[in-house]
C-alpha atoms as a PDB file:
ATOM      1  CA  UNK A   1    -118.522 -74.761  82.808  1.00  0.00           C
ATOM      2  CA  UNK A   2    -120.381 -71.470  82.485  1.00  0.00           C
ATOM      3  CA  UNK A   3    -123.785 -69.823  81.471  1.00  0.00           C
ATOM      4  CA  UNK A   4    -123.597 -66.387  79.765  1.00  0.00           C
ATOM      5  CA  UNK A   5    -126.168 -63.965  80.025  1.00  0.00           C
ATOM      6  CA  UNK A   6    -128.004 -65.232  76.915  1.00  0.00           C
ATOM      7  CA  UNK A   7    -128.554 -68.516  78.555  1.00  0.00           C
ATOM      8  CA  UNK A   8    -130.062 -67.465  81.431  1.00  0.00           C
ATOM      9  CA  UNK A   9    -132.461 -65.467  79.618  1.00  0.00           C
ATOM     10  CA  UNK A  10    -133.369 -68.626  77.231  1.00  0.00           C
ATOM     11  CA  UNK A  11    -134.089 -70.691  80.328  1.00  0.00           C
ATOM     12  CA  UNK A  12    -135.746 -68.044  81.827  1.00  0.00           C
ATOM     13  CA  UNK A  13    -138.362 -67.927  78.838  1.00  0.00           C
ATOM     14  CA  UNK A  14    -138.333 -71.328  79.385  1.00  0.00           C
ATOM     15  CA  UNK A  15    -140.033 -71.578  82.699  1.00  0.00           C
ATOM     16  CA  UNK A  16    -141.938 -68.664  81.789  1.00  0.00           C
ATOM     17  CA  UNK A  17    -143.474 -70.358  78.604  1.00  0.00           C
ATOM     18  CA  UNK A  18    -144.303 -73.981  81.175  1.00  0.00           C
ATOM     19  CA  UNK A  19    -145.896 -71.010  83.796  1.00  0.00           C
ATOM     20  CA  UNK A  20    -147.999 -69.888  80.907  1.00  0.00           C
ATOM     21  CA  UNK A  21    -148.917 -73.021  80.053  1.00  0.00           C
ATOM     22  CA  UNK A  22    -150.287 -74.094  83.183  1.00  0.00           C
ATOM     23  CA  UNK A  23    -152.259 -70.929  83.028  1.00  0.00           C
ATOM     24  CA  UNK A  24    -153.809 -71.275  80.703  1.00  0.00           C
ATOM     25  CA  UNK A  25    -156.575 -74.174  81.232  1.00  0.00           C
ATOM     26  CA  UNK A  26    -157.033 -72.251  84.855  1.00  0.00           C
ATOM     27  CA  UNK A  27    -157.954 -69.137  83.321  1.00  0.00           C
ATOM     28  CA  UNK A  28    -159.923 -70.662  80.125  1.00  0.00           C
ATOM     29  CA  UNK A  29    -161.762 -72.457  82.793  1.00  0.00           C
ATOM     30  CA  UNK A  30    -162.697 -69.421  84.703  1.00  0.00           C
ATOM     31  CA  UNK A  31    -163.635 -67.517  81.336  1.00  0.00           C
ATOM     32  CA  UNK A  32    -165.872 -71.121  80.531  1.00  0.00           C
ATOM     33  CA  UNK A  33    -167.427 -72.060  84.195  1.00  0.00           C
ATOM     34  CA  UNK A  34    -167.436 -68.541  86.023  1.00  0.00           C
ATOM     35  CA  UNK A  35    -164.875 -67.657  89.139  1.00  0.00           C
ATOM     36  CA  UNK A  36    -166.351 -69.762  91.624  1.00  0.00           C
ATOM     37  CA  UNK A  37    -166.237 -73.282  89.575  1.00  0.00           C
ATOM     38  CA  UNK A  38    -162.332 -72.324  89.086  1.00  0.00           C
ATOM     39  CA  UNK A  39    -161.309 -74.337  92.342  1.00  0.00           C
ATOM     40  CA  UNK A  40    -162.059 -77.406  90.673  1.00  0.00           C
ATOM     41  CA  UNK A  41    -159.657 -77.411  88.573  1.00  0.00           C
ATOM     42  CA  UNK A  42    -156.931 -76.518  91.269  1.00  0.00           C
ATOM     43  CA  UNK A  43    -158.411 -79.314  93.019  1.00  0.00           C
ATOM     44  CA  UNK A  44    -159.956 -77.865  96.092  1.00  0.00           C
ATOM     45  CA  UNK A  45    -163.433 -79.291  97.605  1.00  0.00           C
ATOM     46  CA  UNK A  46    -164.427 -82.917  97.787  1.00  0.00           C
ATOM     47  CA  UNK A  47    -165.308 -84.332  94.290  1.00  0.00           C
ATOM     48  CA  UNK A  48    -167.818 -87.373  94.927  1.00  0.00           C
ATOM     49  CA  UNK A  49    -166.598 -91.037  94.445  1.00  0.00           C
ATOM     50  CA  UNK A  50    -163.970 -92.795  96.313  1.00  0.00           C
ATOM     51  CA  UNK A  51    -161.178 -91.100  98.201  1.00  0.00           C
ATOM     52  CA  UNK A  52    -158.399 -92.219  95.464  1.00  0.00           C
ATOM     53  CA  UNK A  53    -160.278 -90.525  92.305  1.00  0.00           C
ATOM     54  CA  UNK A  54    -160.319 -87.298  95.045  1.00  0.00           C
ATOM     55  CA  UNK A  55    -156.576 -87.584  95.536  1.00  0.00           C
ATOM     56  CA  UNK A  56    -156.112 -88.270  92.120  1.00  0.00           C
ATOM     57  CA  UNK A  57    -157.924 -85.183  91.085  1.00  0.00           C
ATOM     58  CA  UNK A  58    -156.926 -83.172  93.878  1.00  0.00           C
ATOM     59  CA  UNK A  59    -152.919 -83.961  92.876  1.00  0.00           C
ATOM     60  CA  UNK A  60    -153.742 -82.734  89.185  1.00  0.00           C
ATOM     61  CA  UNK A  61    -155.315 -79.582  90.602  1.00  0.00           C
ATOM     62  CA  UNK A  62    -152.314 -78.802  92.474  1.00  0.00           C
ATOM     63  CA  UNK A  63    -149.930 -80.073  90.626  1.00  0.00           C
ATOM     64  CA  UNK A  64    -150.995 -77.258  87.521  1.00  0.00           C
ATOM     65  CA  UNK A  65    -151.296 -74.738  90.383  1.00  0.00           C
ATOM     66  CA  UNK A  66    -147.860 -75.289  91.346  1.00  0.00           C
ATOM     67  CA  UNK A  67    -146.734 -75.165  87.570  1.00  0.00           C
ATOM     68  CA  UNK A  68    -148.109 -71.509  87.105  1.00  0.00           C
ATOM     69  CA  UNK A  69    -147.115 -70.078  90.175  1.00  0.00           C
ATOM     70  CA  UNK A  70    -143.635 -71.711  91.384  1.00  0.00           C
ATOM     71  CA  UNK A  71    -141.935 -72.396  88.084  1.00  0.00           C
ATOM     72  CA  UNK A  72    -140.628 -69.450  87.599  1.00  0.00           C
ATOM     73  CA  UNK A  73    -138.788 -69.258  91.029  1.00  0.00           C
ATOM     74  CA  UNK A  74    -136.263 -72.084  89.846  1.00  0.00           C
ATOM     75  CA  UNK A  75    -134.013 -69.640  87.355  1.00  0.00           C
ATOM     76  CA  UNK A  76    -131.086 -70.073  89.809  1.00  0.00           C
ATOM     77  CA  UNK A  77    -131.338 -73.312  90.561  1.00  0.00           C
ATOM     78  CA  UNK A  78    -131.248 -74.984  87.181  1.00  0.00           C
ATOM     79  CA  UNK A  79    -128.526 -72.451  86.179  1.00  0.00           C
ATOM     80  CA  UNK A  80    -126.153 -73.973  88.976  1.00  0.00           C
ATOM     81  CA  UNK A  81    -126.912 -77.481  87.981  1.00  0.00           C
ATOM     82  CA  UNK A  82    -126.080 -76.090  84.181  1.00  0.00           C
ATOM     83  CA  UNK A  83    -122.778 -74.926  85.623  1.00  0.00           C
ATOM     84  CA  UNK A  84    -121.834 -77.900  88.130  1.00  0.00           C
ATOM     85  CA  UNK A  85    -122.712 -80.529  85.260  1.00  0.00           C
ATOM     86  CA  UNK A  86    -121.354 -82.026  81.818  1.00  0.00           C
ATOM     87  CA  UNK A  87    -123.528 -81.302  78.967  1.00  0.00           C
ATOM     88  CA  UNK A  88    -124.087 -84.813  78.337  1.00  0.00           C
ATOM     89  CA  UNK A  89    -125.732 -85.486  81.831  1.00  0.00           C
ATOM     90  CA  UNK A  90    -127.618 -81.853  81.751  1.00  0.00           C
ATOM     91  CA  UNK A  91    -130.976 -83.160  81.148  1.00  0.00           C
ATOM     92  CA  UNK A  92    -131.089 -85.615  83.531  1.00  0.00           C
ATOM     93  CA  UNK A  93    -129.824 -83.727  86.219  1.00  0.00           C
ATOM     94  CA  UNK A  94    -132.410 -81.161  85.144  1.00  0.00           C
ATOM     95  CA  UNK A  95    -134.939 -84.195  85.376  1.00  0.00           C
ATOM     96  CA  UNK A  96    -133.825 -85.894  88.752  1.00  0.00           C
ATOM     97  CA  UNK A  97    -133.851 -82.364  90.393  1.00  0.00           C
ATOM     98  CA  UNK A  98    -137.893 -82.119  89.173  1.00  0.00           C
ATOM     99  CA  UNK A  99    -138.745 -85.069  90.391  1.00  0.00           C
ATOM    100  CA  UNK A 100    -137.357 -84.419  94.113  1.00  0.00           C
ATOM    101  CA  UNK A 101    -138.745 -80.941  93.562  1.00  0.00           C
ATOM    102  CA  UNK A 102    -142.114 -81.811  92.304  1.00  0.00           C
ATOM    103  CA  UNK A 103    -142.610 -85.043  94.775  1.00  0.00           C
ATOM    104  CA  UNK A 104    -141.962 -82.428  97.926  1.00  0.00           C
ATOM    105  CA  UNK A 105    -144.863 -80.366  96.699  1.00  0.00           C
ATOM    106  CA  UNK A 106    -147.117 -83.135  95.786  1.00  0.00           C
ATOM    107  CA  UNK A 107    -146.953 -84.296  99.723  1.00  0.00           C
ATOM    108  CA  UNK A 108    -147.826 -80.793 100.608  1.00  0.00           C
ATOM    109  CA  UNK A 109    -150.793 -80.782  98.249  1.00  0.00           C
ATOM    110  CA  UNK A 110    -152.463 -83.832  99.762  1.00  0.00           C
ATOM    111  CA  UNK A 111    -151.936 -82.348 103.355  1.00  0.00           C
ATOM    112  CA  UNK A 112    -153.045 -78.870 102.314  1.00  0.00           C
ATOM    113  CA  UNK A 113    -156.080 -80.282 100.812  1.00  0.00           C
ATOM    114  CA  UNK A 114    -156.910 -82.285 104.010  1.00  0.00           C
ATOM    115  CA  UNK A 115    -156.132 -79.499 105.719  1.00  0.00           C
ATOM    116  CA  UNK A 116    -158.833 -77.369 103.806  1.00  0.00           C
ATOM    117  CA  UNK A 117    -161.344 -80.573 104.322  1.00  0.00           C
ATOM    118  CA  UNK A 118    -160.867 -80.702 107.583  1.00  0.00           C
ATOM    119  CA  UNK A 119    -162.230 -76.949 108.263  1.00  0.00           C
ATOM    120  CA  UNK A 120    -164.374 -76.904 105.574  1.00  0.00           C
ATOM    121  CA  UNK A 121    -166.460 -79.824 107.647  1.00  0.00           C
ATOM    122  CA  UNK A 122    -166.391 -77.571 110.672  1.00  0.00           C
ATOM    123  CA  UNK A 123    -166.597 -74.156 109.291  1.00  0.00           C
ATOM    124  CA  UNK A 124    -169.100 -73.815 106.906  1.00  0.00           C
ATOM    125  CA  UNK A 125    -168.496 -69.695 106.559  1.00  0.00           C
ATOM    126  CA  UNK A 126    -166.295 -69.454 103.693  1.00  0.00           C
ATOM    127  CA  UNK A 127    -165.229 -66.396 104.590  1.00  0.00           C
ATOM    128  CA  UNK A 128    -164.129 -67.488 107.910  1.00  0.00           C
ATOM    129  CA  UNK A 129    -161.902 -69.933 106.408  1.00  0.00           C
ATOM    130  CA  UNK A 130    -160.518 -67.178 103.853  1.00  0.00           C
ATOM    131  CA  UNK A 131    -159.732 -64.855 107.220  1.00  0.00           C
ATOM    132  CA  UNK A 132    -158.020 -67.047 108.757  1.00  0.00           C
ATOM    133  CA  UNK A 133    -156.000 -68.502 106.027  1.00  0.00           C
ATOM    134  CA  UNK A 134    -155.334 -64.822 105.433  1.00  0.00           C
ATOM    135  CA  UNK A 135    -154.149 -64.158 108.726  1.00  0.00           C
ATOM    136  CA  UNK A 136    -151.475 -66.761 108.692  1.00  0.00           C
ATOM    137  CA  UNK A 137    -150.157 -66.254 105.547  1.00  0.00           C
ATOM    138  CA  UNK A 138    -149.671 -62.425 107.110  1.00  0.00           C
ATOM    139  CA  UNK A 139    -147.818 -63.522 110.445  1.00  0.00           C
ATOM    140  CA  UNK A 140    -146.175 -66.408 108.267  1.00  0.00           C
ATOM    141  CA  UNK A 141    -144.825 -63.367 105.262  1.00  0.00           C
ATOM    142  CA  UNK A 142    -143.234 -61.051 108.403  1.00  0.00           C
ATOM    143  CA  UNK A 143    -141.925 -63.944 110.571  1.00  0.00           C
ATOM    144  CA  UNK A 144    -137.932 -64.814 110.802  1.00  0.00           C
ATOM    145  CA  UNK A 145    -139.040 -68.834 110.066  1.00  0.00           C
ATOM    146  CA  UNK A 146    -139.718 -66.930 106.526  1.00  0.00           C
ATOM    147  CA  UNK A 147    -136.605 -65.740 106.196  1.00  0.00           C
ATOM    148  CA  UNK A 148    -134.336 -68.896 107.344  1.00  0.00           C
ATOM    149  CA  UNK A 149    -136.920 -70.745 104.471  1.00  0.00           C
ATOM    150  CA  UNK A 150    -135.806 -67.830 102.102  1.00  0.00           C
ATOM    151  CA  UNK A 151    -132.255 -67.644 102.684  1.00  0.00           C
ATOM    152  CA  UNK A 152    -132.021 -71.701 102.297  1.00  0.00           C
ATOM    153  CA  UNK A 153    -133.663 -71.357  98.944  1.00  0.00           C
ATOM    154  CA  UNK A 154    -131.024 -69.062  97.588  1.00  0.00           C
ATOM    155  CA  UNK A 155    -128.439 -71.770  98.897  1.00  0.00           C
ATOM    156  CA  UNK A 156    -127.250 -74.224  96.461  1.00  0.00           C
ATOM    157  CA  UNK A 157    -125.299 -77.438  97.563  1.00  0.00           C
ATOM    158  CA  UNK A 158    -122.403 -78.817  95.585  1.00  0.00           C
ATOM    159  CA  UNK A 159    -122.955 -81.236  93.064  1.00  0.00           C
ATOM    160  CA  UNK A 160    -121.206 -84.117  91.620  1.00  0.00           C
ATOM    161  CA  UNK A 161    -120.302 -84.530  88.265  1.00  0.00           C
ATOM    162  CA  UNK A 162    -119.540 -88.417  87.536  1.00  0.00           C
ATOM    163  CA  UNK A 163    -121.908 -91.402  87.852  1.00  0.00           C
ATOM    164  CA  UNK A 164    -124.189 -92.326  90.691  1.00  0.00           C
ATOM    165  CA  UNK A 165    -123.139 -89.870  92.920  1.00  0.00           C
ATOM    166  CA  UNK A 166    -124.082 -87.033  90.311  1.00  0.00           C
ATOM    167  CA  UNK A 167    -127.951 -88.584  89.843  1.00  0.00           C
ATOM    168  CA  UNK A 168    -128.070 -88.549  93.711  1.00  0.00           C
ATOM    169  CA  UNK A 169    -127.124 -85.062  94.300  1.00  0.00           C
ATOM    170  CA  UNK A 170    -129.318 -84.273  91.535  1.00  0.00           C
ATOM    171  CA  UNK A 171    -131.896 -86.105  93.207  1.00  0.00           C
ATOM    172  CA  UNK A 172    -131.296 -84.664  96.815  1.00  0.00           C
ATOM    173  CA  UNK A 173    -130.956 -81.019  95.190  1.00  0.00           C
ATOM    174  CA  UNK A 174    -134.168 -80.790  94.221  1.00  0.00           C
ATOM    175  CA  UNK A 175    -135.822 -82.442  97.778  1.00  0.00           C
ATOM    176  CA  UNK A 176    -133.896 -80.081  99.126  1.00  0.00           C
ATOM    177  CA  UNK A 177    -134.997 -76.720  97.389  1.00  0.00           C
ATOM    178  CA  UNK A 178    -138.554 -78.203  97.302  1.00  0.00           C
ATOM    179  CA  UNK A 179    -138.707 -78.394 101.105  1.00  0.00           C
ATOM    180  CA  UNK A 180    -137.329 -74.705 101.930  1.00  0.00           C
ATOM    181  CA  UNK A 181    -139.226 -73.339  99.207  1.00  0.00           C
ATOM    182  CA  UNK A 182    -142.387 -75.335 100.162  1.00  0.00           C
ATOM    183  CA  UNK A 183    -141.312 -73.817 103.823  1.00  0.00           C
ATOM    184  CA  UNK A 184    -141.013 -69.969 102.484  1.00  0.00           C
ATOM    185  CA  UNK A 185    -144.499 -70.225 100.720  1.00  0.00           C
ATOM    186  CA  UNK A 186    -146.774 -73.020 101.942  1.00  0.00           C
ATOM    187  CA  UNK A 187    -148.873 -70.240 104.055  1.00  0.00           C
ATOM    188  CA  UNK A 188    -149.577 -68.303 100.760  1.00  0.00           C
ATOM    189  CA  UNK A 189    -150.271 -70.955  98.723  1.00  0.00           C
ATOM    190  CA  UNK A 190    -153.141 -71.921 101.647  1.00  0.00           C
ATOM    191  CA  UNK A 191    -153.811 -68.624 100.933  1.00  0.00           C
ATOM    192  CA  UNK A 192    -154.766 -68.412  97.733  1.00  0.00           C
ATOM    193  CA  UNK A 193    -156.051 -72.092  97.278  1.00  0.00           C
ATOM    194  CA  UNK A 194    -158.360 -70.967  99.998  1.00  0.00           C
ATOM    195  CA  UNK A 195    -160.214 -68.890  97.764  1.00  0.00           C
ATOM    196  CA  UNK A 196    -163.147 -69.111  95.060  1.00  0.00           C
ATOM    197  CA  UNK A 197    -164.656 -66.193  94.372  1.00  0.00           C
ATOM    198  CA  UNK A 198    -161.500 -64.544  93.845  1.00  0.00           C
ATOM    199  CA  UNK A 199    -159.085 -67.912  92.928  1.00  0.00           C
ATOM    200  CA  UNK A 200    -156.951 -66.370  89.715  1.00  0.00           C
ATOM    201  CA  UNK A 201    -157.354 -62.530  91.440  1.00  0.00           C
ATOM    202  CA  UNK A 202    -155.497 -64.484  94.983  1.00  0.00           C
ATOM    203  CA  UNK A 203    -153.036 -66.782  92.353  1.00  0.00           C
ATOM    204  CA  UNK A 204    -151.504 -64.066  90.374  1.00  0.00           C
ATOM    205  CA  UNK A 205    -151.117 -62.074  93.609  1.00  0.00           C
ATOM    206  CA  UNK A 206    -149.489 -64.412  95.482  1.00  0.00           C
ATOM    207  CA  UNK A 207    -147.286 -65.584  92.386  1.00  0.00           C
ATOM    208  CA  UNK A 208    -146.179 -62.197  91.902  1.00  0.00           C
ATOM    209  CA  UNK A 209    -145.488 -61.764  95.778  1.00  0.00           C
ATOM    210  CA  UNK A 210    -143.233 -65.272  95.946  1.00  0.00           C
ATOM    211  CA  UNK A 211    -141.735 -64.175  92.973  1.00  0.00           C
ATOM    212  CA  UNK A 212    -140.307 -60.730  94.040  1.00  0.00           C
ATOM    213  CA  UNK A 213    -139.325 -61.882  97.438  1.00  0.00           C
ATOM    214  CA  UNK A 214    -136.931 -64.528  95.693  1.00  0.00           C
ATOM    215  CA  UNK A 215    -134.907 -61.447  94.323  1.00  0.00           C
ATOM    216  CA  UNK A 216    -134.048 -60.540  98.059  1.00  0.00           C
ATOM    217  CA  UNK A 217    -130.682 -61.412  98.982  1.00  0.00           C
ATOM    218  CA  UNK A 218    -130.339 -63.891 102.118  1.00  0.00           C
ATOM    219  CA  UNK A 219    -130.453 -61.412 105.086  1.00  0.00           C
ATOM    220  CA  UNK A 220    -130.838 -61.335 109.064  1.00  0.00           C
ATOM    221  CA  UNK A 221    -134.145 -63.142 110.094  1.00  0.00           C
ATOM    222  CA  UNK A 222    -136.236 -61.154 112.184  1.00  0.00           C
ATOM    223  CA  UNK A 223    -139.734 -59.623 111.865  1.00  0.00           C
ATOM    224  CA  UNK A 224    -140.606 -57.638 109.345  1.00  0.00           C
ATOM    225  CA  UNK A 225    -141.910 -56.841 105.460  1.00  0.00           C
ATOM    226  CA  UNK A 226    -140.629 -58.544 102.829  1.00  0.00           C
ATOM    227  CA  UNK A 227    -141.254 -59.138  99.225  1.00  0.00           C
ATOM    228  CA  UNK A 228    -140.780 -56.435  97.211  1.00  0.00           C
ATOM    229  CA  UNK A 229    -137.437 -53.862  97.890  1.00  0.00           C
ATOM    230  CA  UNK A 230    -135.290 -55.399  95.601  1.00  0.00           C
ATOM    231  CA  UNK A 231    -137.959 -55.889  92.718  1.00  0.00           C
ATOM    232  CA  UNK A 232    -138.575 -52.089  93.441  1.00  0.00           C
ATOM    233  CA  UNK A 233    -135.511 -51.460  92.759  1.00  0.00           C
ATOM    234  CA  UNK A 234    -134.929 -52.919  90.014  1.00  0.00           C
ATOM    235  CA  UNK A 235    -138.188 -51.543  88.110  1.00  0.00           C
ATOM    236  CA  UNK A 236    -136.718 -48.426  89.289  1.00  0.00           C
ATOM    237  CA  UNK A 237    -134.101 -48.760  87.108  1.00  0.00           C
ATOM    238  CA  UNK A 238    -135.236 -49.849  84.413  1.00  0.00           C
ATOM    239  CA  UNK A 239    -137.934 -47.061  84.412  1.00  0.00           C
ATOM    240  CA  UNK A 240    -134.406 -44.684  84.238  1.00  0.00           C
ATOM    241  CA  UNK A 241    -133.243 -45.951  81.826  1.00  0.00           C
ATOM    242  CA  UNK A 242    -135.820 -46.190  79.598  1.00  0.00           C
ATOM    243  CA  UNK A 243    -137.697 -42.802  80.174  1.00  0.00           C
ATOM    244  CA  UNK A 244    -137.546 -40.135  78.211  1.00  0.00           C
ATOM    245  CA  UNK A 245    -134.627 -37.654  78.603  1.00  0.00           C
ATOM    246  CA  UNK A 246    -136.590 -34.673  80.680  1.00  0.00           C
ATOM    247  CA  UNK A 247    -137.771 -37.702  83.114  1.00  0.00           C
ATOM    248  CA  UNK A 248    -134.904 -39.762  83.939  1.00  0.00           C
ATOM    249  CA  UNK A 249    -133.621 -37.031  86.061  1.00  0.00           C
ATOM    250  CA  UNK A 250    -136.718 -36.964  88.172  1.00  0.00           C
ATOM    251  CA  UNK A 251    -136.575 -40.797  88.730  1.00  0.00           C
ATOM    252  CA  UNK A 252    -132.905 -40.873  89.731  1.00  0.00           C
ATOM    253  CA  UNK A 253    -133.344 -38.461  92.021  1.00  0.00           C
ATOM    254  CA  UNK A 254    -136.566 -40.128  93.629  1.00  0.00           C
ATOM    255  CA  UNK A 255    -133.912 -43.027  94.299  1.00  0.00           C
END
């Protein structure tokens, strides 16, 4: 059981076209309401009524914030359950491993918007909050914690291909990448949920951020930069190859 090269790129459009998707109400809502109103539909602030219609609001917020900015991260993962399973249990493989993956992130929506309620009640300077939510997502991006999360998320357990044991792995697969990749990116999700003024500016940011730091190989925790060698790289060479003939020469040599 392989993937060739065209497969990868089909479910790559894939995830790309369900990102798009998700961005689209956020940013139609920011062209219709103005930047600031934009957090409601990400579900941040307290929304009147009883506490279940704000969870229940707050978990379709997040839940479409999660769609436009973490779906594209799961290219390798769904192309080792196409490789590790039978065509006929493909899709629901591909369905168990969403559900872990989306339940993991759904628990760290409620207790990231708690989290924001929580300060908001005892910081009423926006700003503040935005500092300081900015200052951990900078110690949390350079710290070695963020590279163990990193390297697990480029880590794919085994999977079985018969029966119960199959759904299970499935199942456990996609808990499993959830929690590490909730762990490598939870501080700049904060981040950017953090913000209203500049909501889709902070989103796209941070989306492109997580997503160029997944190209990284695993590598040696310790402190430093990450996020954006190997996608350097890699625009590098495309540039070569696709610049004009007096050019290329000039960009290789910059290498």
């Amino acid at each position: 059981m392989f993937y060739s090269r065209s497969e990868a790129h089909r479910i790559q459009r894939c995830l790309f076209f369900i990102s798009c998707a998700a961005w689209a109400p956020i940013i139609a809502q920011a062209l219709w309401s103005g930047p600031v109103q934009i957090t409601s539909i990400c579900g941040s602030g307290w929304i009147p009524g009883s506490t279940a219609d704000w969870m229940l609001s707050a978990s379709a917020g997040w839940l479409l914030m999660v769609a436009a900015m973490m779906t594209p991260l799961n290219i390798q993962p769904l192309l080792h359950i196409r490789i590790s399973s039978f065509s006929d249990r493909r899709r629901r493989s591909n369905a168990l491993f969403w559900v872990g993956y989306i339940a993991i992130w759904l628990v760290a929506g409620w207790a990231t918007k708690l989290l924001e309620l929580v300060i908001s009640r005892g910081v009423q300077d926006e700003s503040f909050l935005v500092g300081v939510t900015a200052l951990t997502a900078g110690l949390w991006q350079v710290s070695p914690l963020k590279q163990r999360c990193l390297n697990q998320c480029h880590f794919h357990r085994p999977l079985s291909a018969f029966g119960l044991a199959a759904d299970m792995d499935a199942l456990r697969f996609g808990l499993d990448h959830g929690f590490w990749c909730m762990g490598s990116c939870w501080a700049l999700m904060l981040f950017a949920d953090s913000l209203s003024q500049w909501h889709i500016e902070g989103m796209a940011l941070v989306a492109l951020l997580m997503y160029c730091e997944r190209m990284d190989p695993p590598t040696t925790p310790g402190w430093k930069l990450r996020g954006g060698r190997t996608a350097a790289l890699r625009l590098r060479r495309t540039a070569c190859l696709n610049a004009p003939g007096w050019l290329a020469p000039l960009l290789k040599r910059s290498q």
